[in-house]
PDB file of N, CA and C in Angstrom:
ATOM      1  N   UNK A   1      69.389  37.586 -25.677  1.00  0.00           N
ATOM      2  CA  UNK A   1      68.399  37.796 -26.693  1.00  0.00           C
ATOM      3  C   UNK A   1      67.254  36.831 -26.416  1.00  0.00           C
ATOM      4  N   UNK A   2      65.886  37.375 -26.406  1.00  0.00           N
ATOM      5  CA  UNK A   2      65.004  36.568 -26.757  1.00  0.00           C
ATOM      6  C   UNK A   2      63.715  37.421 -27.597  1.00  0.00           C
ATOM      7  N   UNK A   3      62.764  36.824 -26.797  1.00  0.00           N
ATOM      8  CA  UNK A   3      60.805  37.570 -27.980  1.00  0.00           C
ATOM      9  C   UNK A   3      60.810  38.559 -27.898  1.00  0.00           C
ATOM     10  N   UNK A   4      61.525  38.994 -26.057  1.00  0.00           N
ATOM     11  CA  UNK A   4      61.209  40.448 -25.639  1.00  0.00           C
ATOM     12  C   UNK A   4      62.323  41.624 -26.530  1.00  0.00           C
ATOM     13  N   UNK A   5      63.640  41.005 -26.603  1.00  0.00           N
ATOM     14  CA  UNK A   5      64.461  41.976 -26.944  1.00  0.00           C
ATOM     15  C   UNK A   5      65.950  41.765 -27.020  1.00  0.00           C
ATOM     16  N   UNK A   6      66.852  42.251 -27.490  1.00  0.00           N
ATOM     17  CA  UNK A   6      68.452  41.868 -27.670  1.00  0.00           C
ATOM     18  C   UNK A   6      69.263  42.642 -26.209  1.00  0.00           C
ATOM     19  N   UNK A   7      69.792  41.974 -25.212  1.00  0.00           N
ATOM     20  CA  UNK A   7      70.293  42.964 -24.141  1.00  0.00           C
ATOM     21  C   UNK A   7      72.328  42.227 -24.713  1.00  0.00           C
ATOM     22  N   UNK A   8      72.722  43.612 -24.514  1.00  0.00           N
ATOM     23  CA  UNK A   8      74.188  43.185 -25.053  1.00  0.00           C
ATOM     24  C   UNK A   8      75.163  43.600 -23.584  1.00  0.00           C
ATOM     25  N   UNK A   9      76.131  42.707 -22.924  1.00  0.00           N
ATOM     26  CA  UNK A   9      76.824  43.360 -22.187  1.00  0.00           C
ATOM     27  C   UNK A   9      78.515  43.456 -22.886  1.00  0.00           C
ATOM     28  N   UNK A  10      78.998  44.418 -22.397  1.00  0.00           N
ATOM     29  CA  UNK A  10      80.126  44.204 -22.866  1.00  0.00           C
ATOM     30  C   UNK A  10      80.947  45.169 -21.872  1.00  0.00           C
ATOM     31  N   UNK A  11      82.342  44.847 -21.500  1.00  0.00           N
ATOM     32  CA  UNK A  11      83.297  45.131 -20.141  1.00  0.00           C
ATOM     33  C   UNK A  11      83.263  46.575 -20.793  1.00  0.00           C
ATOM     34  N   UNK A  12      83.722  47.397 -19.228  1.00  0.00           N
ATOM     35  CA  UNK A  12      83.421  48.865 -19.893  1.00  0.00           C
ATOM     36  C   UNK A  12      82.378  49.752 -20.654  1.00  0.00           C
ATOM     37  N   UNK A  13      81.352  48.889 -20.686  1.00  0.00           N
ATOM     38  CA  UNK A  13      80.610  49.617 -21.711  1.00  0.00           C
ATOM     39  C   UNK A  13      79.390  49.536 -20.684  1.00  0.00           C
ATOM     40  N   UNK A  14      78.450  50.636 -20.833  1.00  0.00           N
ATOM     41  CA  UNK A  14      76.457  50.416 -19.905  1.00  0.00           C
ATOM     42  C   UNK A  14      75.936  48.904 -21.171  1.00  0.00           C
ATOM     43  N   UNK A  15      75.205  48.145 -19.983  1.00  0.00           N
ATOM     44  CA  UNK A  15      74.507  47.292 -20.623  1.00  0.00           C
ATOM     45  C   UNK A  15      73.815  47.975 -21.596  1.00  0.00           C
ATOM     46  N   UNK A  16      73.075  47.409 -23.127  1.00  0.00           N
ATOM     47  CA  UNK A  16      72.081  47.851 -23.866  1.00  0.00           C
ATOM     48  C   UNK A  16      71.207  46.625 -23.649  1.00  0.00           C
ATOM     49  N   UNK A  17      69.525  47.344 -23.484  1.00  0.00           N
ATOM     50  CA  UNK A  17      68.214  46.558 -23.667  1.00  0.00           C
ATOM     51  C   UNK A  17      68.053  47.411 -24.561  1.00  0.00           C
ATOM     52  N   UNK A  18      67.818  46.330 -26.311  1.00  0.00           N
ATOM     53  CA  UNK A  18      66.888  47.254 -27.125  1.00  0.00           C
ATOM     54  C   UNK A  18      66.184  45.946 -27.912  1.00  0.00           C
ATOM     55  N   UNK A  19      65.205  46.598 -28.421  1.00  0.00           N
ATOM     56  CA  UNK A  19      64.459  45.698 -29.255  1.00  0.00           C
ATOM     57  C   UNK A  19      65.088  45.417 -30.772  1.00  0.00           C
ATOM     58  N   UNK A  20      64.697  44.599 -31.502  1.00  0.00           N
ATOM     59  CA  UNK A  20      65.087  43.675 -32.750  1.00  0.00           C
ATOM     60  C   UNK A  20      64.493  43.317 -33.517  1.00  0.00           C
ATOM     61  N   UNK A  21      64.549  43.110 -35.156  1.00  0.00           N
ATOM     62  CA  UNK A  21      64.113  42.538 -36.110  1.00  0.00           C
ATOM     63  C   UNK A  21      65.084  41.728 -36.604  1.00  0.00           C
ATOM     64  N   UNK A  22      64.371  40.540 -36.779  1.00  0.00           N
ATOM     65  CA  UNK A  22      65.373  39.364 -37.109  1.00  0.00           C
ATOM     66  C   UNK A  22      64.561  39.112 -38.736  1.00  0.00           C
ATOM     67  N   UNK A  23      65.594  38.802 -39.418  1.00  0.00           N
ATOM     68  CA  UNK A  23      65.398  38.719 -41.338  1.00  0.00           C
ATOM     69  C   UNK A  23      66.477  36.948 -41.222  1.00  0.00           C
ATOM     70  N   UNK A  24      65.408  35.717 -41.531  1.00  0.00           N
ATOM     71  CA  UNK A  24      66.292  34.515 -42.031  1.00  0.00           C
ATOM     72  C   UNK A  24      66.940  34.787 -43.751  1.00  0.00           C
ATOM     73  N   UNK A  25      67.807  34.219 -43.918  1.00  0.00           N
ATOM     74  CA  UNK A  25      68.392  34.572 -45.386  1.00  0.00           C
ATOM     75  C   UNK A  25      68.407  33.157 -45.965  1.00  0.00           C
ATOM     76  N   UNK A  26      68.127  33.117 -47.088  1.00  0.00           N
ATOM     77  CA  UNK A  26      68.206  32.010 -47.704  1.00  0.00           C
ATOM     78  C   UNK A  26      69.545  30.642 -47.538  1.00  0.00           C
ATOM     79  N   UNK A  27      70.775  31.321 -47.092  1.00  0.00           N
ATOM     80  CA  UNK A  27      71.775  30.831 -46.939  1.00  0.00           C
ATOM     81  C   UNK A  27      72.151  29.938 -45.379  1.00  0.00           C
ATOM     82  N   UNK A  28      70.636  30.112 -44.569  1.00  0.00           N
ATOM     83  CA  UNK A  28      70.668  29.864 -43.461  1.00  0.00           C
ATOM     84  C   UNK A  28      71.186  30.494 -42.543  1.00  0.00           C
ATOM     85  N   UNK A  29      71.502  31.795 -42.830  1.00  0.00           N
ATOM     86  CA  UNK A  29      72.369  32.824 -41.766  1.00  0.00           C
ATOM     87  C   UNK A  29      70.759  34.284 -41.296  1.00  0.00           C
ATOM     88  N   UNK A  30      70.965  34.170 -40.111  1.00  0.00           N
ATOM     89  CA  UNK A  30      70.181  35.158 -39.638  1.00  0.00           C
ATOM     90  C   UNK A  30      70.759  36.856 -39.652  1.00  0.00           C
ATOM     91  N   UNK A  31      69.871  37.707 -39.376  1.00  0.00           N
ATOM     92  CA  UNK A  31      70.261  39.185 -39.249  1.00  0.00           C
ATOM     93  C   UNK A  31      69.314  39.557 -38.383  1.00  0.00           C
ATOM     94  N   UNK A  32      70.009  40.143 -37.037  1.00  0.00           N
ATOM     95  CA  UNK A  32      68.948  40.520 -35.977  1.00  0.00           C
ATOM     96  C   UNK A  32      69.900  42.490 -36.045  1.00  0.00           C
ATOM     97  N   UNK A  33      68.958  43.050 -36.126  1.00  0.00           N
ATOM     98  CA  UNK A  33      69.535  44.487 -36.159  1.00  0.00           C
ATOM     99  C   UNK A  33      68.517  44.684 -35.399  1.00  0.00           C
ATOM    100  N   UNK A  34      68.813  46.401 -34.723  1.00  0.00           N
ATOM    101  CA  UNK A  34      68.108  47.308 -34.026  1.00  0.00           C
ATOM    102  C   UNK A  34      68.653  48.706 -34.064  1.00  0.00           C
ATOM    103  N   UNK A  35      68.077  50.016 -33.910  1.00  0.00           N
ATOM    104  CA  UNK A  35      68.125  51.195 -33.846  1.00  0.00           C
ATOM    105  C   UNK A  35      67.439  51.921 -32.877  1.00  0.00           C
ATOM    106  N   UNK A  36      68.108  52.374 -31.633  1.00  0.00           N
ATOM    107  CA  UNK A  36      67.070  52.680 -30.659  1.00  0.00           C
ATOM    108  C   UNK A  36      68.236  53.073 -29.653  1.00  0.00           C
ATOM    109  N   UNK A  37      67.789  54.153 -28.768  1.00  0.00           N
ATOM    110  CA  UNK A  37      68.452  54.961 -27.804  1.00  0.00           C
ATOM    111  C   UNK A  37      69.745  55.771 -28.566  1.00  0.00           C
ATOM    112  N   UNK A  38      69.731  55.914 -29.390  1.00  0.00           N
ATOM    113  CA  UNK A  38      70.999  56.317 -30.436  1.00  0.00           C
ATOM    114  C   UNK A  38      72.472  55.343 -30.449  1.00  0.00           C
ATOM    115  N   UNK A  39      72.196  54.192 -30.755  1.00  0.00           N
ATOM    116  CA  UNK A  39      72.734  53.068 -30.783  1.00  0.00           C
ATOM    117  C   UNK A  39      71.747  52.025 -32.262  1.00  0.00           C
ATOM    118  N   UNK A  40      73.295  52.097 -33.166  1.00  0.00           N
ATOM    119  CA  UNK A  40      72.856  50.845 -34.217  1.00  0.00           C
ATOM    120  C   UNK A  40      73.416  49.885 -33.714  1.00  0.00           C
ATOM    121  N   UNK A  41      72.467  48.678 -34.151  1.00  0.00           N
ATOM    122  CA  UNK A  41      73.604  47.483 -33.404  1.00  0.00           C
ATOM    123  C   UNK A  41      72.939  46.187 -34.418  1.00  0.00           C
ATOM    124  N   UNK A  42      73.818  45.473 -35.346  1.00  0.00           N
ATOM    125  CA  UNK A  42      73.624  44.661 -36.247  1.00  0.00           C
ATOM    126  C   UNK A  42      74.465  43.267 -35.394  1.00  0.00           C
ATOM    127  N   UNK A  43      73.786  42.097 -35.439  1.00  0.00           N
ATOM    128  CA  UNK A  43      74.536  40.666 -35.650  1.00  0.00           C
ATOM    129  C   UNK A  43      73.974  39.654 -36.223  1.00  0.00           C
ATOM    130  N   UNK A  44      74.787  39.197 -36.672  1.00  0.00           N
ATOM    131  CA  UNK A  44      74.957  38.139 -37.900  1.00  0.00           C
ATOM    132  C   UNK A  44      74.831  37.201 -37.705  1.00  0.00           C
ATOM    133  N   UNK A  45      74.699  36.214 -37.739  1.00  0.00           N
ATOM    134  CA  UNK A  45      74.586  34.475 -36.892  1.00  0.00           C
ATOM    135  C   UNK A  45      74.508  33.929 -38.448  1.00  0.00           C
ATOM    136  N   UNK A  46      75.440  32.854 -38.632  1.00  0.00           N
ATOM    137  CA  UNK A  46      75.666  31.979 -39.939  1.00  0.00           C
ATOM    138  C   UNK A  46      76.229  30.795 -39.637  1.00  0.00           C
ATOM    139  N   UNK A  47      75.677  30.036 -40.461  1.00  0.00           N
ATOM    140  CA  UNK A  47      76.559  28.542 -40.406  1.00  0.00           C
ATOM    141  C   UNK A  47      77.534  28.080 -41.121  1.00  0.00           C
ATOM    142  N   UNK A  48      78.689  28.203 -40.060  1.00  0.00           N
ATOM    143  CA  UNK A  48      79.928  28.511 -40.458  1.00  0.00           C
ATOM    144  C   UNK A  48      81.365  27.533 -39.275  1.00  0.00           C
ATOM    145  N   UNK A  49      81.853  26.626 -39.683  1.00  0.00           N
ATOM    146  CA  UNK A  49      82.860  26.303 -38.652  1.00  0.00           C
ATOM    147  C   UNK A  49      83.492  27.473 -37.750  1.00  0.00           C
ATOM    148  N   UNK A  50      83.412  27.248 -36.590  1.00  0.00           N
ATOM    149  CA  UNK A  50      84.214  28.154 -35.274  1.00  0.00           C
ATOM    150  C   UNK A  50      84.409  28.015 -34.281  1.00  0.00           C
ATOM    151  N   UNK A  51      85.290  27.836 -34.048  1.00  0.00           N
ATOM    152  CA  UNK A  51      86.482  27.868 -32.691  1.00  0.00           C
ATOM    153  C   UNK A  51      86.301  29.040 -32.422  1.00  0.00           C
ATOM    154  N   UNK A  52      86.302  28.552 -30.770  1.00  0.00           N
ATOM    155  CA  UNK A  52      86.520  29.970 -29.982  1.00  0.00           C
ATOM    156  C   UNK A  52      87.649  30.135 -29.159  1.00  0.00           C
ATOM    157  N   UNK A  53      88.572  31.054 -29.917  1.00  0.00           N
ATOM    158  CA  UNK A  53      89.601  31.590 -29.612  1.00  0.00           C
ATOM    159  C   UNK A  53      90.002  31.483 -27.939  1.00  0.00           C
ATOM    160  N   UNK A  54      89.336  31.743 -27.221  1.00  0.00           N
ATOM    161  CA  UNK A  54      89.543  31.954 -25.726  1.00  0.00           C
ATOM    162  C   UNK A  54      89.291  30.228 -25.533  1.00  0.00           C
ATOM    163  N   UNK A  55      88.774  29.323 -25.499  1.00  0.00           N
ATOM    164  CA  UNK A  55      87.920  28.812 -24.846  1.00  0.00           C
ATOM    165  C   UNK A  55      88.355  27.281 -25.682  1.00  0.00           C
ATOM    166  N   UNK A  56      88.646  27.687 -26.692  1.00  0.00           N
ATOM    167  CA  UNK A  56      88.759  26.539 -27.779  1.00  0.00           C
ATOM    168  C   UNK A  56      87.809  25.421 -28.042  1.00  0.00           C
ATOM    169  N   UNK A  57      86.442  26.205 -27.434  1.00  0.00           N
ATOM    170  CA  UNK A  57      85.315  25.569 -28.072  1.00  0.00           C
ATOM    171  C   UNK A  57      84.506  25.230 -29.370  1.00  0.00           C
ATOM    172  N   UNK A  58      84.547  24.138 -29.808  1.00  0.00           N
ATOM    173  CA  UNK A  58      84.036  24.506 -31.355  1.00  0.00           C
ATOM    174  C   UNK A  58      82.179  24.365 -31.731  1.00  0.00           C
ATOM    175  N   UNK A  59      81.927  25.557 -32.569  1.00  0.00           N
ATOM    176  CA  UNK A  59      80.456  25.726 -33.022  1.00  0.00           C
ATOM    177  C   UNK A  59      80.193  25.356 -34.566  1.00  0.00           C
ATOM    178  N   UNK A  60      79.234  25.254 -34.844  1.00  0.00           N
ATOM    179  CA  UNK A  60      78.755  25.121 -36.276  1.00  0.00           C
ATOM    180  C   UNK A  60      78.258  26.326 -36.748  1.00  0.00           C
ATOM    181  N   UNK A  61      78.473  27.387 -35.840  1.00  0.00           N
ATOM    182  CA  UNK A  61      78.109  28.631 -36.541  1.00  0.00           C
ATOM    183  C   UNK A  61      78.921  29.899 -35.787  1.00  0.00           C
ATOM    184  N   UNK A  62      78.674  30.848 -36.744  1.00  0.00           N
ATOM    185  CA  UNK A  62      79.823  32.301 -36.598  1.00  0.00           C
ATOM    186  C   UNK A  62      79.441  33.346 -36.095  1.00  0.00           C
ATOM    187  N   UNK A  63      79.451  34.313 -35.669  1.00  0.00           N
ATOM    188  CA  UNK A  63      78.596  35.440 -35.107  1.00  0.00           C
ATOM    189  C   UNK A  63      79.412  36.672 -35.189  1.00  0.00           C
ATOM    190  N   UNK A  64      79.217  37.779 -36.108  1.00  0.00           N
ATOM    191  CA  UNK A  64      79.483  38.495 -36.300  1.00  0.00           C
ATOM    192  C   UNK A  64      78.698  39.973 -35.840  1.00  0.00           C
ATOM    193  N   UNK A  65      78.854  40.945 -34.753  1.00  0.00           N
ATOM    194  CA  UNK A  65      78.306  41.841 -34.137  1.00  0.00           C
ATOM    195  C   UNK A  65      78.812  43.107 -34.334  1.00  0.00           C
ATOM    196  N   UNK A  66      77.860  44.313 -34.912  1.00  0.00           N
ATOM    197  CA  UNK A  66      78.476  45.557 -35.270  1.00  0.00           C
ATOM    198  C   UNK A  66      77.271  46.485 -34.589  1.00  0.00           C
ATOM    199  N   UNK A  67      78.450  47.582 -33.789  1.00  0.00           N
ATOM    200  CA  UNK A  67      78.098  48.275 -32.917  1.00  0.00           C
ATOM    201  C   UNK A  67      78.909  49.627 -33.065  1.00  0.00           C
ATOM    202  N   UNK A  68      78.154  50.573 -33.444  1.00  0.00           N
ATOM    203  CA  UNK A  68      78.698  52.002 -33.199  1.00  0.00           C
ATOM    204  C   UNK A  68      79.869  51.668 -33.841  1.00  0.00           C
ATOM    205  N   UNK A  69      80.141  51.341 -35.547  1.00  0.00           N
ATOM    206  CA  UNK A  69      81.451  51.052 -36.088  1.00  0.00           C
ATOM    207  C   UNK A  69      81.992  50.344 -35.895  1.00  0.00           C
ATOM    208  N   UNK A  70      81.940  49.675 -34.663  1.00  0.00           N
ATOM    209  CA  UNK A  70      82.873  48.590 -34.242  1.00  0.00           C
ATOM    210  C   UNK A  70      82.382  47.299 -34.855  1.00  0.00           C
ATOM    211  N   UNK A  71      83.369  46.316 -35.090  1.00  0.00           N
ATOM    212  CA  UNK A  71      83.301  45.072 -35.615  1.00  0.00           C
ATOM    213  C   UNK A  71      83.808  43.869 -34.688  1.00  0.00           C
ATOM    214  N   UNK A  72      83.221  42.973 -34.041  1.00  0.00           N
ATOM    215  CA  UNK A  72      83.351  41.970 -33.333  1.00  0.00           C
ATOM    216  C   UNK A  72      83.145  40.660 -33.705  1.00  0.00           C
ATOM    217  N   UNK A  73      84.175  39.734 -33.719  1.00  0.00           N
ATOM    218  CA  UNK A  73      83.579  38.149 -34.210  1.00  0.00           C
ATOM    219  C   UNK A  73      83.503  37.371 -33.632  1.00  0.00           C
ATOM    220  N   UNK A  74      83.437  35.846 -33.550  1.00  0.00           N
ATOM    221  CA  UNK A  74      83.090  35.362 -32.499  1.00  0.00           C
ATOM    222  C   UNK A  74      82.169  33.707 -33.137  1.00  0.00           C
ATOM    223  N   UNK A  75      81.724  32.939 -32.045  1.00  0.00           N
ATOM    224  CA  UNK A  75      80.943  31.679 -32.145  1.00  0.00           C
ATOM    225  C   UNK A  75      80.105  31.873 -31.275  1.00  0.00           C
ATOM    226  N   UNK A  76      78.829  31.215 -32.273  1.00  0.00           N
ATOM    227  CA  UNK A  76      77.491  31.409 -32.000  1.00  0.00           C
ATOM    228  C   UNK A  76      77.438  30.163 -31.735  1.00  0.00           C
ATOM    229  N   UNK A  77      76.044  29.680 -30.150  1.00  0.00           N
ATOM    230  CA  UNK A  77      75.723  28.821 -30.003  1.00  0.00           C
ATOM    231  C   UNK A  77      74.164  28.150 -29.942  1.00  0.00           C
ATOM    232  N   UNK A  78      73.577  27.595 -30.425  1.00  0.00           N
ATOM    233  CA  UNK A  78      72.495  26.859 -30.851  1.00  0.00           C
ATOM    234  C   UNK A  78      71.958  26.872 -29.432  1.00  0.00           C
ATOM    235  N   UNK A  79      70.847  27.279 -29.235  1.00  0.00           N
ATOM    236  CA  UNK A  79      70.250  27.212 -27.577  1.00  0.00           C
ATOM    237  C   UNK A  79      70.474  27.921 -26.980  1.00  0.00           C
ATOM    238  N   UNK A  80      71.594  28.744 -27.477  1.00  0.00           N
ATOM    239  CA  UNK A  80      72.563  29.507 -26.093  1.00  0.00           C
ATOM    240  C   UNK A  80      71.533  30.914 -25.660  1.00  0.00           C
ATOM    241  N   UNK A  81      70.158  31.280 -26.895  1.00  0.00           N
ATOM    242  CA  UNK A  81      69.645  32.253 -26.353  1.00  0.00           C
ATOM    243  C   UNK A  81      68.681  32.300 -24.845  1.00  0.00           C
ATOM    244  N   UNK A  82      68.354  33.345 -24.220  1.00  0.00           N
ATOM    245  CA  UNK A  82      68.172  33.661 -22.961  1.00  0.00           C
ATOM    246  C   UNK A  82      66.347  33.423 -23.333  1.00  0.00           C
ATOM    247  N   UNK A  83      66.040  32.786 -22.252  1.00  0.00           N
ATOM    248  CA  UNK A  83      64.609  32.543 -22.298  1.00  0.00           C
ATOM    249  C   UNK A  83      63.717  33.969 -21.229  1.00  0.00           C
TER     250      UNK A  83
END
């Protein structure tokens, strides 16, 4: 993710490049959604304790990603976006 646009990879699946609107929420949690190529794709970014399951890395925030029904969770990292 960056100015230009949200690109998502995921195993098995075609990469998506699509563009984004990001909404801050009062609670300090972001919402970056998009609608484009016939693909919805919502994620969540909040500040929230999280461990990452694989990796047992810990974040100060949560990341929650919904795609074509599907529900994915996960830790978000501060910087970690793509320039």
């Amino acid at each position: 993710m960056n100015n230009q646009g949200l690109r998502l990879d995921r195993p098995e699946h075609e990469t998506l490049a699509l563009p984004y609107v990001a909404e801050e929420l009062p609670n300090g949690s972001t919402s970056y959604s998009s609608e484009a190529n016939g693909k919805k794709v919502e994620l969540w970014i909040a500040p929230s304790s999280c461990t990452d399951s694989m990796s047992g890395a810990f974040s100060s925030y949560s990341a929650e990603l919904r795609i074509d029904g599907e529900t994915l969770r996960g830790c978000a990292y501060p910087g970690a976006l793509g320039k």
